[in-house]
C-alpha atoms as a PDB file:
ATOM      1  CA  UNK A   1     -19.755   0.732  21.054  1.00  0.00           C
ATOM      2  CA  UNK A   2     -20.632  -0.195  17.414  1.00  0.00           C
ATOM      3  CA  UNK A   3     -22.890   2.970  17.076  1.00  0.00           C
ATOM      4  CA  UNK A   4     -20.038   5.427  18.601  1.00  0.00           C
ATOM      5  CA  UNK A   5     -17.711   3.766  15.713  1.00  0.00           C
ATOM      6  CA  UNK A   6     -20.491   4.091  13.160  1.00  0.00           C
ATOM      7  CA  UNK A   7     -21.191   7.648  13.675  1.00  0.00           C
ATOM      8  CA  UNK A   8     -17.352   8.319  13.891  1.00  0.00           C
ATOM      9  CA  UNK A   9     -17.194   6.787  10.235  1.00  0.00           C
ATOM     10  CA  UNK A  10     -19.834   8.511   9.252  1.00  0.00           C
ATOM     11  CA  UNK A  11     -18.688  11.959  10.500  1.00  0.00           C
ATOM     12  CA  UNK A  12     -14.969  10.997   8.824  1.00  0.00           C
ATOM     13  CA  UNK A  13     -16.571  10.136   5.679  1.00  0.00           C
ATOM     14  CA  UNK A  14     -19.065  13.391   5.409  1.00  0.00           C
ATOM     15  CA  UNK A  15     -16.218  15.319   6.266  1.00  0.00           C
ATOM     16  CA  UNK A  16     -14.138  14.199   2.617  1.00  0.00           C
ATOM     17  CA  UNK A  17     -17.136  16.025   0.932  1.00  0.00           C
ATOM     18  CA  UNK A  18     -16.142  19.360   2.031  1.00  0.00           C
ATOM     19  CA  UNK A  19     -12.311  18.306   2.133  1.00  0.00           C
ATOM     20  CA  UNK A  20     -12.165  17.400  -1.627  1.00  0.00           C
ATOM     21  CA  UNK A  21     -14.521  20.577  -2.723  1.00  0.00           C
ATOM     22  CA  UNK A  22     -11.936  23.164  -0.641  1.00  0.00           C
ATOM     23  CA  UNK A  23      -8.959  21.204  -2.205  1.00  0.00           C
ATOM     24  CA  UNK A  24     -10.036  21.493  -5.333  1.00  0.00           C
ATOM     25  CA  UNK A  25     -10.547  24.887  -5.468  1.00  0.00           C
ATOM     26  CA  UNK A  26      -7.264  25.681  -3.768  1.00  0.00           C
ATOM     27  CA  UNK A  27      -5.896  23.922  -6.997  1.00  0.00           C
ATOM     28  CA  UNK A  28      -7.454  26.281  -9.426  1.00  0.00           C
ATOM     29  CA  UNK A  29      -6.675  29.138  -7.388  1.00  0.00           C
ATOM     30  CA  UNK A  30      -3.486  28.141  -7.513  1.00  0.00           C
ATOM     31  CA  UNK A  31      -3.551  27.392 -11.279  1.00  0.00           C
ATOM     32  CA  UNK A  32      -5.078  30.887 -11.852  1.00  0.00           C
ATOM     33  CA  UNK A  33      -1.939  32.477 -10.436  1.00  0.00           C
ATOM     34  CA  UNK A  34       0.623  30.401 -11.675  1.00  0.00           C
ATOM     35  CA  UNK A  35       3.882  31.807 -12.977  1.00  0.00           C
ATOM     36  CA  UNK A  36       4.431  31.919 -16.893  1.00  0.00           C
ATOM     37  CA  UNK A  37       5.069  28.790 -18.203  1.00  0.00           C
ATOM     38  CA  UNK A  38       4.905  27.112 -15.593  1.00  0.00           C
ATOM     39  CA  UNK A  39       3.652  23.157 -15.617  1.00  0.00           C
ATOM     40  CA  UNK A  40       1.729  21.258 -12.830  1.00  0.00           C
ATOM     41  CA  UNK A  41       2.987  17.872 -11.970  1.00  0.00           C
ATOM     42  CA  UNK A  42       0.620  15.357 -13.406  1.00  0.00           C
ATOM     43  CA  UNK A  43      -0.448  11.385 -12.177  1.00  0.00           C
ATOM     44  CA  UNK A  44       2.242  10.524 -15.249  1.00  0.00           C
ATOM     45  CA  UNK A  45       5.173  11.904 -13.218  1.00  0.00           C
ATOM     46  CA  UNK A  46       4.693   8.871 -10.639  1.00  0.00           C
ATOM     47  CA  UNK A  47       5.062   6.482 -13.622  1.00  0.00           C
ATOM     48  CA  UNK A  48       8.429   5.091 -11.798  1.00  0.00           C
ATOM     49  CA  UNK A  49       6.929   4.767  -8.443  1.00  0.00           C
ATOM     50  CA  UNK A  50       3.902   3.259  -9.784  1.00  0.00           C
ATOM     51  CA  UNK A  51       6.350   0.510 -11.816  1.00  0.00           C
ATOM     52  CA  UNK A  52       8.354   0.020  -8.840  1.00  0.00           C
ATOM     53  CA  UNK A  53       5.305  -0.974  -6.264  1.00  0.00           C
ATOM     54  CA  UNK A  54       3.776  -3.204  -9.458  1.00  0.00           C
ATOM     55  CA  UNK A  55       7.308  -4.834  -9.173  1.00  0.00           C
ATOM     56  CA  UNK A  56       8.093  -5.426  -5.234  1.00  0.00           C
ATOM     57  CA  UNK A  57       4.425  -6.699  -4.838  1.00  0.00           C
ATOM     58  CA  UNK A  58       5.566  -9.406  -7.406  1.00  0.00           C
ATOM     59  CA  UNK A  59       8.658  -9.222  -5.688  1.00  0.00           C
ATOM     60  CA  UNK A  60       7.097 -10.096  -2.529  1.00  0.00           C
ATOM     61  CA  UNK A  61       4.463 -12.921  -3.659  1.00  0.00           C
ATOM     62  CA  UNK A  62       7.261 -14.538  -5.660  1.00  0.00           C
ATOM     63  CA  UNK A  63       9.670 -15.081  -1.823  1.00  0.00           C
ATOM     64  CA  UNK A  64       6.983 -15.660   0.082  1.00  0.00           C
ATOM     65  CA  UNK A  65       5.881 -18.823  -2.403  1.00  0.00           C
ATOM     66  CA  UNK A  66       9.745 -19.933  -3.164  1.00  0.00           C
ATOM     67  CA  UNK A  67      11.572 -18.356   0.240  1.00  0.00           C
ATOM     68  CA  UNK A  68      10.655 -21.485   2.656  1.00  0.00           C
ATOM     69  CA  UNK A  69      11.986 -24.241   0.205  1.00  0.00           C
ATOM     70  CA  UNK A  70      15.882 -22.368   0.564  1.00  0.00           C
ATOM     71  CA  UNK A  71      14.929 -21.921   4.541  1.00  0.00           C
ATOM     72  CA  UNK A  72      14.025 -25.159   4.855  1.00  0.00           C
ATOM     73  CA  UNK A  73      17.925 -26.853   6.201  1.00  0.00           C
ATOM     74  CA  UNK A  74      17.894 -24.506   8.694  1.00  0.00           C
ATOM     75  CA  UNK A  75      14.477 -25.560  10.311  1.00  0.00           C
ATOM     76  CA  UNK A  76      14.541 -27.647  13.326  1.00  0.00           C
ATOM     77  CA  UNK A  77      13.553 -31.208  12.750  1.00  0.00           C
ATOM     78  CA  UNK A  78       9.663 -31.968  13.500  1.00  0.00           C
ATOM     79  CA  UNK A  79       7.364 -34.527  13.677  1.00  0.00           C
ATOM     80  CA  UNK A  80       5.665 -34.285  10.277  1.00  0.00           C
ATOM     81  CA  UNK A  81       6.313 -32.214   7.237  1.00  0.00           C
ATOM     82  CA  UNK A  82       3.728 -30.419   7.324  1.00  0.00           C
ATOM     83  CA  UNK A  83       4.910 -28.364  10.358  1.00  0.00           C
ATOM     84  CA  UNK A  84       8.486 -27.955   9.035  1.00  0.00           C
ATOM     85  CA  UNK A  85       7.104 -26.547   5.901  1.00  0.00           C
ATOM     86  CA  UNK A  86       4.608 -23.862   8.266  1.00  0.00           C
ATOM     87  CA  UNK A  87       8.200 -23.151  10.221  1.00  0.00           C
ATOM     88  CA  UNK A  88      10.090 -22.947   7.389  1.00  0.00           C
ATOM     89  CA  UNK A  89       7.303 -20.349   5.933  1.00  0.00           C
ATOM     90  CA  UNK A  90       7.030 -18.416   9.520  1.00  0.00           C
ATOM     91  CA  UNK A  91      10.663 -18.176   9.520  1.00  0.00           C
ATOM     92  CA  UNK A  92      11.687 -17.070   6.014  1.00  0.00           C
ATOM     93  CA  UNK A  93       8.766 -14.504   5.647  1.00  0.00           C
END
């Protein structure tokens, strides 16, 4: 079973070779016949999207650390503290 799945990745990853090489000339055909003055969208155009992920990643590592603590009076009593905590943290996140 390990050989079928390492000659499937294999074949997936020799097949981005020709992938990338058609792609790439598709763009400069397409460059090569653009209309007048026209301008193709860049990386820098996904400057907001890029800010936004940077920001709910911290987002999301910032509730997941603090999240439990305000969960925590809603938890069922248990025997130690330790497992409230681990249910509080299940529970909020």
């Amino acid at each position: 079973m390990q050989l079928i799945f390492l000659v499937f990745s294999g074949v997936c990853i020799a097949m981005l070779i020709p992938f990338t090489y058609h792609g790439y000339l598709f763009v400069q055909e397409k460059r090569a016949n653009a209309p007048e003055g026209y301008e193709f969208p860049s990386i820098w155009d996904f400057r907001t999207s890029l800010m936004l992920s940077f920001f709910f990643a911290f987002a999301q590592v910032y509730i997941k650390k603090n999240l439990p603590i305000i969960f925590l009076p809603w938890v069922k009593k248990c025997q130690t503290e330790e497992e409230r905590m681990l249910r509080a943290g299940k529970g909020s996140y």
